[in-house]
C-alpha atoms as a PDB file:
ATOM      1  CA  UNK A   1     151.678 179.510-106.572  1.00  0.00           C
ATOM      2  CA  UNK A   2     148.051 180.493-104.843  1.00  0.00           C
ATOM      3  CA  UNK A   3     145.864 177.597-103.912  1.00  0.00           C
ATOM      4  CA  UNK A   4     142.419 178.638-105.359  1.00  0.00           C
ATOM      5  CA  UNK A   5     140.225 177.880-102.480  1.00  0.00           C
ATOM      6  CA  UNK A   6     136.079 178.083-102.591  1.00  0.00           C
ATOM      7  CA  UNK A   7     134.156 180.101-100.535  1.00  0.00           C
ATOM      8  CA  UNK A   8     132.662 177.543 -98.858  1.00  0.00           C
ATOM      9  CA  UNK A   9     135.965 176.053 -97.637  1.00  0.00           C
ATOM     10  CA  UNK A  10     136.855 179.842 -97.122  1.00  0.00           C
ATOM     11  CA  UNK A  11     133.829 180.277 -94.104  1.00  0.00           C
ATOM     12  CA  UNK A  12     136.161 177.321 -92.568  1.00  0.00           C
ATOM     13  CA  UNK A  13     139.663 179.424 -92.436  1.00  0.00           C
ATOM     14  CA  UNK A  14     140.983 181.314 -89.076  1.00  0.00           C
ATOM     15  CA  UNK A  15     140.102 184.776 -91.329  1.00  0.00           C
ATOM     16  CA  UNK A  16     142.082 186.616 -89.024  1.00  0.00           C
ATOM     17  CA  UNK A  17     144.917 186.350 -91.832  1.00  0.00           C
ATOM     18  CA  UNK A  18     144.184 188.940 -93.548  1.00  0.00           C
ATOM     19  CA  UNK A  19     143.964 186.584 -97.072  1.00  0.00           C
ATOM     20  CA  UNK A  20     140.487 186.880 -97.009  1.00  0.00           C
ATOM     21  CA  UNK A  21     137.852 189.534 -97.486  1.00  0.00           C
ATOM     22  CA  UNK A  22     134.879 189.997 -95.224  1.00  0.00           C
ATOM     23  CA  UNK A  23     132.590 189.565 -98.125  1.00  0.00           C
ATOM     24  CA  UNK A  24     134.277 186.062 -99.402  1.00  0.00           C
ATOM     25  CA  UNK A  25     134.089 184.892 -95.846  1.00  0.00           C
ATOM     26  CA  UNK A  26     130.205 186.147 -95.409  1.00  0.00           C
ATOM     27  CA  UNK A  27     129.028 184.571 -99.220  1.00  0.00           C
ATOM     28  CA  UNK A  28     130.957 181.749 -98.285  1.00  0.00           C
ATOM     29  CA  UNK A  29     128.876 181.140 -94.667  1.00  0.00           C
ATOM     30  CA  UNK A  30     125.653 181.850 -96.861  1.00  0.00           C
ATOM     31  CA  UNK A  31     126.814 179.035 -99.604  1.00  0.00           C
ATOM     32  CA  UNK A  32     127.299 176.789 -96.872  1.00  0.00           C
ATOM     33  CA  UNK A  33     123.464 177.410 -95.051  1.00  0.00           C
ATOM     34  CA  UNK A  34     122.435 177.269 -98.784  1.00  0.00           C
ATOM     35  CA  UNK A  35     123.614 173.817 -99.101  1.00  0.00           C
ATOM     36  CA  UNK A  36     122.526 172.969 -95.471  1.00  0.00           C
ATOM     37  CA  UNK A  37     118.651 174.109 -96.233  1.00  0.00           C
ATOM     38  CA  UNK A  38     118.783 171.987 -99.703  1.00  0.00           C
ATOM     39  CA  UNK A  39     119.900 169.011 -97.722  1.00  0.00           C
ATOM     40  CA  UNK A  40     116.746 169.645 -95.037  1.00  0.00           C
ATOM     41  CA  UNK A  41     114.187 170.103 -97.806  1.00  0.00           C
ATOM     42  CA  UNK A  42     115.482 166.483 -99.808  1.00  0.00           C
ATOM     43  CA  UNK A  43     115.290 165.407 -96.629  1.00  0.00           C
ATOM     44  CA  UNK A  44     112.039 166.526 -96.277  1.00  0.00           C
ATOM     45  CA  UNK A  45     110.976 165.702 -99.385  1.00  0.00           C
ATOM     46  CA  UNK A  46     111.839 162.044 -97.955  1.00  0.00           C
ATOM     47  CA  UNK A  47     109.913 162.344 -95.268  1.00  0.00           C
ATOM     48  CA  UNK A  48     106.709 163.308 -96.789  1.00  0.00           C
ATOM     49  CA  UNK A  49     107.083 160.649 -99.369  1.00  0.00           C
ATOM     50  CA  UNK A  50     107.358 157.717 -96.797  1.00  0.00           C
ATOM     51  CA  UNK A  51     104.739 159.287 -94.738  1.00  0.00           C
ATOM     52  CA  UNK A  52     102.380 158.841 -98.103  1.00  0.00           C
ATOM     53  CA  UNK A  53     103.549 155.310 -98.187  1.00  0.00           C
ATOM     54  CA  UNK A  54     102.838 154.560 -95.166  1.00  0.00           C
ATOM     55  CA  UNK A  55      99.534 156.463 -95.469  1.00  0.00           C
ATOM     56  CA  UNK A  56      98.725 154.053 -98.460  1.00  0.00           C
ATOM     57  CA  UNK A  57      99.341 150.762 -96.868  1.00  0.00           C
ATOM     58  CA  UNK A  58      97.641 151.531 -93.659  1.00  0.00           C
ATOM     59  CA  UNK A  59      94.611 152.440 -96.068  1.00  0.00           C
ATOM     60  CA  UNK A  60      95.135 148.741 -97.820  1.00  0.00           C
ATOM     61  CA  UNK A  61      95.332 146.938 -94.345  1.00  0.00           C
ATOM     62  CA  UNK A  62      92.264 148.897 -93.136  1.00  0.00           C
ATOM     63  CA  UNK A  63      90.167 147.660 -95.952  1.00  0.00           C
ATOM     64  CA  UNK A  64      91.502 144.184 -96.185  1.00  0.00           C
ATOM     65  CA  UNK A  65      90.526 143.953 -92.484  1.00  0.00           C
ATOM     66  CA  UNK A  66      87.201 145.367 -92.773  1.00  0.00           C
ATOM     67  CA  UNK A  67      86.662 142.634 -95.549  1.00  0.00           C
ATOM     68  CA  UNK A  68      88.128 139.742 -93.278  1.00  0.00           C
ATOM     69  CA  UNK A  69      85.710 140.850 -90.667  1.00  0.00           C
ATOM     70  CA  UNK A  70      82.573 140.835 -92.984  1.00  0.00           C
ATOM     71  CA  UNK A  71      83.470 137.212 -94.072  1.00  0.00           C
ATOM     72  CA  UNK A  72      84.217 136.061 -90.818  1.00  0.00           C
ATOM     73  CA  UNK A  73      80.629 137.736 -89.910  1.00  0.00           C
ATOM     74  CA  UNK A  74      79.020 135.723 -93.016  1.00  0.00           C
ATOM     75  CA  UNK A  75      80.435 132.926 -92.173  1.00  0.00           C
ATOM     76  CA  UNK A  76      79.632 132.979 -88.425  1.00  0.00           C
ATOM     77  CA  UNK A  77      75.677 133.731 -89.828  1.00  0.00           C
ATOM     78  CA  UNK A  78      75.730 130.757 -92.024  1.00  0.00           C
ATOM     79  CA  UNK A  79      76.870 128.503 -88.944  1.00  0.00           C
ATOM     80  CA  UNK A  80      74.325 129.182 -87.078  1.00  0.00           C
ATOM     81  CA  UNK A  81      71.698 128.529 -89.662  1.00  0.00           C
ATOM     82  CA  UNK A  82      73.508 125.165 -90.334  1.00  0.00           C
ATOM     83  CA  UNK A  83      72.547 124.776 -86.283  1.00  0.00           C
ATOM     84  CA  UNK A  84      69.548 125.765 -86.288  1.00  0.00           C
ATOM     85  CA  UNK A  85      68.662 123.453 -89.444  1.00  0.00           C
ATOM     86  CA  UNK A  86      70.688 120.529 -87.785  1.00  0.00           C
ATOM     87  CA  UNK A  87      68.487 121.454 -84.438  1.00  0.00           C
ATOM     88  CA  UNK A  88      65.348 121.133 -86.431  1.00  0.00           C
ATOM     89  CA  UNK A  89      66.304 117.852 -88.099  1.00  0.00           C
ATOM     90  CA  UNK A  90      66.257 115.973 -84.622  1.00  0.00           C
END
């Protein structure tokens, strides 16, 4: 009874056998970088996704530090009219 094998699996044989045909052998090696190239691009795909996200929350932390430093600024201002006021006073 003959094993039905894939093409893919095929590329992997010693085809020096003589079972298999030159063209089997050659779609199977193209399946195969097929597969390969669809793993890269999800991959990919991955990549450019967690670059975004990392993108975004750099963004967030930018602006929530640019506020912190205004308030800290305010604040810092009003201090030293509280001084000045509490210099006055004496």
């Amino acid at each position: 009874m003959s094993e039905k094998i894939s093409y893919r699996d095929m590329a992997n044989i010693n085809w020096k056998t003589g079972n298999e045909t030159y063209e089997n052998i050659q779609l199977g090696c193209l399946l195969k970088i097929a597969d390969n190239i669809e793993k890269m691009a999800h991959n990919y795909t991955q990549l450019i996704s967690e670059r975004n996200r990392y993108k975004e929350w750099y963004e967030q932390e930018r602006k929530t530090t640019h506020k912190l430093y205004r308030s800290i600024s305010a604040l810092r201002g009003v201090i030293t009219k509280m001084k000045k006021k509490a210099g006055e006073g004496k």
